[in-house]
N, C-alpha and C. Protein backbone atom coordinates (compact mmCIF):
# COMPACT_ATOMS: atom_id res chain seq x y z
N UNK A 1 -12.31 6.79 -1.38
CA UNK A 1 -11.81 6.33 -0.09
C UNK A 1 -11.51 4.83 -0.14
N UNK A 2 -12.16 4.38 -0.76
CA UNK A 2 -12.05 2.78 -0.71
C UNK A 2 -10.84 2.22 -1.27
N UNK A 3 -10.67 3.17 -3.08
CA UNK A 3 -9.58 2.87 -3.32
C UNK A 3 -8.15 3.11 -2.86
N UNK A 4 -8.17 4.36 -1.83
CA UNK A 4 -6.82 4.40 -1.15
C UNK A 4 -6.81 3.65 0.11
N UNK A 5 -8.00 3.08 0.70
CA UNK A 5 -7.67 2.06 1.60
C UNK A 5 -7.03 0.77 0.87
N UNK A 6 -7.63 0.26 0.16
CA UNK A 6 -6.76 -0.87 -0.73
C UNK A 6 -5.36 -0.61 -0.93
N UNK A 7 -5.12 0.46 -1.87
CA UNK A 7 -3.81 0.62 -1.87
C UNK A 7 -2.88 0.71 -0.80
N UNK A 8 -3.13 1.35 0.34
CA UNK A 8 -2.63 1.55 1.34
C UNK A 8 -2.63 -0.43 2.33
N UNK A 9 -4.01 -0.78 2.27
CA UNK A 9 -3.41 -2.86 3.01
C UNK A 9 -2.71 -3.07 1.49
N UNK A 10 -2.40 -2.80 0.63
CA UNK A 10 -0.95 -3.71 -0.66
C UNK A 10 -0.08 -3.20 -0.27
N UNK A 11 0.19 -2.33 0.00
CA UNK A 11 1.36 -1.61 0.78
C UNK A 11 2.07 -1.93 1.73
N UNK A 12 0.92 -2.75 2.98
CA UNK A 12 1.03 -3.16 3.92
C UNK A 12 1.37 -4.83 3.58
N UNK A 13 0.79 -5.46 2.89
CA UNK A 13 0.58 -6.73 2.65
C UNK A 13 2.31 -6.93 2.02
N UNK A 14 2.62 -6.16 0.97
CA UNK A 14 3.81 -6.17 0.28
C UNK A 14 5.14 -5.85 1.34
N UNK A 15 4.80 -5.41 2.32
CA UNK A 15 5.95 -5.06 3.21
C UNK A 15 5.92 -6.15 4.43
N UNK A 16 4.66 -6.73 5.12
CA UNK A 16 4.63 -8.01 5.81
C UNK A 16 5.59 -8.94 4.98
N UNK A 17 5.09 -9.03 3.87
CA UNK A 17 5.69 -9.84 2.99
C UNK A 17 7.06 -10.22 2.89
N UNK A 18 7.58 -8.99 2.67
CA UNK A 18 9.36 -8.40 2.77
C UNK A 18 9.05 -8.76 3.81
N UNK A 19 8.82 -9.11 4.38
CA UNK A 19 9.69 -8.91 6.13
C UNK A 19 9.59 -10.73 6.76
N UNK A 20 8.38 -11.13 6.41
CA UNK A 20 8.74 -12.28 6.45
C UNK A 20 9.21 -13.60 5.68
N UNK A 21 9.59 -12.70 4.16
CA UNK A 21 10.50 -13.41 3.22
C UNK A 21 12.01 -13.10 3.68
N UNK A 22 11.90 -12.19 3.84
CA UNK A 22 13.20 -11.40 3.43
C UNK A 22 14.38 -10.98 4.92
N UNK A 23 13.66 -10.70 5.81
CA UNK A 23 13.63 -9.43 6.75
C UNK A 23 13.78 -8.33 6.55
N UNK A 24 13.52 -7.97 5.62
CA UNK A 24 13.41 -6.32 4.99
C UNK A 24 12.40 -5.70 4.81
N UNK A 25 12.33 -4.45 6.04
CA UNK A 25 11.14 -3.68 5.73
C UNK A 25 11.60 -2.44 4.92
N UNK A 26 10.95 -2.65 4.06
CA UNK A 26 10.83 -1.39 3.08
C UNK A 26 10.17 0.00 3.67
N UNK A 27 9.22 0.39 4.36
CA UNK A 27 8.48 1.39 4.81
C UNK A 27 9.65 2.01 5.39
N UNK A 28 10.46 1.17 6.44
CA UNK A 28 11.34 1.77 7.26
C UNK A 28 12.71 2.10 6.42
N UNK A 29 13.21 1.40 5.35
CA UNK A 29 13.85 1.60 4.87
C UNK A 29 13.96 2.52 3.85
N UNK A 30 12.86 3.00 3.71
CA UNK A 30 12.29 4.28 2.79
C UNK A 30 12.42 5.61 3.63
N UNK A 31 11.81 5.50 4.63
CA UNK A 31 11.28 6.48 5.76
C UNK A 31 12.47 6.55 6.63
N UNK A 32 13.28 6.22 7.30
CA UNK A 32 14.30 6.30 8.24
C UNK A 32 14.13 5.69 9.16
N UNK A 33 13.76 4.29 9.26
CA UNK A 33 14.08 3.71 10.17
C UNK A 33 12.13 3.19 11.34
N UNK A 34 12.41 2.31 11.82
CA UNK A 34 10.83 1.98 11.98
C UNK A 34 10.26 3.14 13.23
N UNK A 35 11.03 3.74 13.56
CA UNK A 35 10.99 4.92 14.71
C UNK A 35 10.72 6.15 14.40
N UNK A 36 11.28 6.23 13.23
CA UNK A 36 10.76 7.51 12.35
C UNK A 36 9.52 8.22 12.30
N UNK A 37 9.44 9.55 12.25
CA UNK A 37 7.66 10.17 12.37
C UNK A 37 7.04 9.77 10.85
N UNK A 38 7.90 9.59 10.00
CA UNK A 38 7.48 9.33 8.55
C UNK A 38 7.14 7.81 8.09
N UNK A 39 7.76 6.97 8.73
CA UNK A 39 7.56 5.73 9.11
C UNK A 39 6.57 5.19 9.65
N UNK A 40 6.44 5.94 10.53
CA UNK A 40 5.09 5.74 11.78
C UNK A 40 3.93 6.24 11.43
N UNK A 41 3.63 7.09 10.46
CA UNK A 41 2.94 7.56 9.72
C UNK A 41 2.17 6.72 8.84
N UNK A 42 3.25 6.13 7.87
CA UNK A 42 2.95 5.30 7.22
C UNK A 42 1.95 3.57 8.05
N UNK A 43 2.72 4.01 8.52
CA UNK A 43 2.37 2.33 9.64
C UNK A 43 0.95 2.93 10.08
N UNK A 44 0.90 3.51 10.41
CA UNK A 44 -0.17 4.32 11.71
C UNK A 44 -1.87 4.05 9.86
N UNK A 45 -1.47 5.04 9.10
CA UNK A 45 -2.17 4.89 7.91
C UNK A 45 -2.75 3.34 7.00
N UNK A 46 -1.57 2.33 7.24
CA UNK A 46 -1.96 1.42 6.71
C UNK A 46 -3.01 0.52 7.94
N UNK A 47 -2.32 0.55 9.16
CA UNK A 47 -3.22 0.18 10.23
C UNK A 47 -4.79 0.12 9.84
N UNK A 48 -4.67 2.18 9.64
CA UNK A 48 -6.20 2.51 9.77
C UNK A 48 -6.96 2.01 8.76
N UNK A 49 -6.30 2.02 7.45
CA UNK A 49 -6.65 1.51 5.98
C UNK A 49 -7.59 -0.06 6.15
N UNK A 50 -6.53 -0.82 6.80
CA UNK A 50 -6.98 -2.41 7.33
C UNK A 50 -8.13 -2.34 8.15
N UNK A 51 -8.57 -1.06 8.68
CA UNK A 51 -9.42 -1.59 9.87
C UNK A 51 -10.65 -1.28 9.00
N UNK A 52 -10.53 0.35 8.36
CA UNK A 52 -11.72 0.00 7.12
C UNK A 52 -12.11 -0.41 6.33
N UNK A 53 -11.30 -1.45 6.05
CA UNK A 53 -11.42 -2.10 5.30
C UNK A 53 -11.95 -3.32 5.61
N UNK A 54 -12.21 -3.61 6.57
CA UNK A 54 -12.96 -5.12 7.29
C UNK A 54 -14.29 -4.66 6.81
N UNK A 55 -15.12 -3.19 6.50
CA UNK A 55 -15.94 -3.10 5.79
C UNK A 55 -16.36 -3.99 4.79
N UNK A 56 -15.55 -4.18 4.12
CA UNK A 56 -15.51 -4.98 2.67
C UNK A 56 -16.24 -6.30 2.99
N UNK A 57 -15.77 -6.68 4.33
CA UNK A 57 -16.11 -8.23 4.41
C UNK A 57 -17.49 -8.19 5.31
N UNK A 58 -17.90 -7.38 5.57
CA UNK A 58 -19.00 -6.95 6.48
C UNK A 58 -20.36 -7.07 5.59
N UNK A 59 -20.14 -6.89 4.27
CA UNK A 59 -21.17 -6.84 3.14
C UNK A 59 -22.50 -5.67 3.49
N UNK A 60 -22.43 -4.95 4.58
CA UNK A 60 -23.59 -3.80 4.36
C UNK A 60 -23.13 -2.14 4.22
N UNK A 61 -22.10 -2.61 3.04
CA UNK A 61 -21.63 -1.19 2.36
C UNK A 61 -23.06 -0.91 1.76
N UNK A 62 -23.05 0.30 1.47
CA UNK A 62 -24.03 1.01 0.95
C UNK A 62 -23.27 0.99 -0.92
N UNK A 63 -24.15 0.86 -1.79
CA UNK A 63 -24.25 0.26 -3.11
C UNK A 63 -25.13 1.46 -3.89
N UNK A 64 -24.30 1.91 -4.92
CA UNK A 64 -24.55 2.65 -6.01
C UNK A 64 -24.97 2.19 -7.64
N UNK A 65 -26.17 2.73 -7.48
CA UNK A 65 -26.61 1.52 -8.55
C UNK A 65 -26.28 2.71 -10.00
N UNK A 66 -25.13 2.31 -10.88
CA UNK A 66 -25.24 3.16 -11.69
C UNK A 66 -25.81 2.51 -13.48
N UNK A 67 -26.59 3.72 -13.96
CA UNK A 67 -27.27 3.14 -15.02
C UNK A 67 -26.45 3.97 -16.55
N UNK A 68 -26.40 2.50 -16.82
CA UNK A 68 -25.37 2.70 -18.22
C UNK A 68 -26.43 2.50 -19.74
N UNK A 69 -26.44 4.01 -20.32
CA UNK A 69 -27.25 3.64 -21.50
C UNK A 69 -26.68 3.77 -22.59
């Protein structure tokens, strides 16, 4: 889970990006347009991705201690 939240804010981060380099959003330009159900999808997903991801900075993830012999 963690790793498709990441992927999903680069996704997001890379398309802010485009948009305020460039004005080009890619999501929408992939998907059909920023109105699109496939679009909105996407948007709607990276949203949620970002919000669990404030986890990260919260520091009381739960920690797997794995033992390497």
């Amino acid at each position: 889970m963690d790793t498709l939240a990441l992927v999903l804010v680069i996704i997001g981060a890379i398309n802010w990006g485009l948009i305020g380099l460039f004005s080009f959003d890619l999501v929408a330009s992939l998907f059909g347009g920023q109105t699109a159900l496939l679009s909105r999808i996407v948007y709607s997903l990276v949203g949620l991705a970002g919000l669990y991801s404030i986890t990260f900075l919260m520091g009381n993830r739960p920690h797997t201690d794995v033992k390497r012999e």
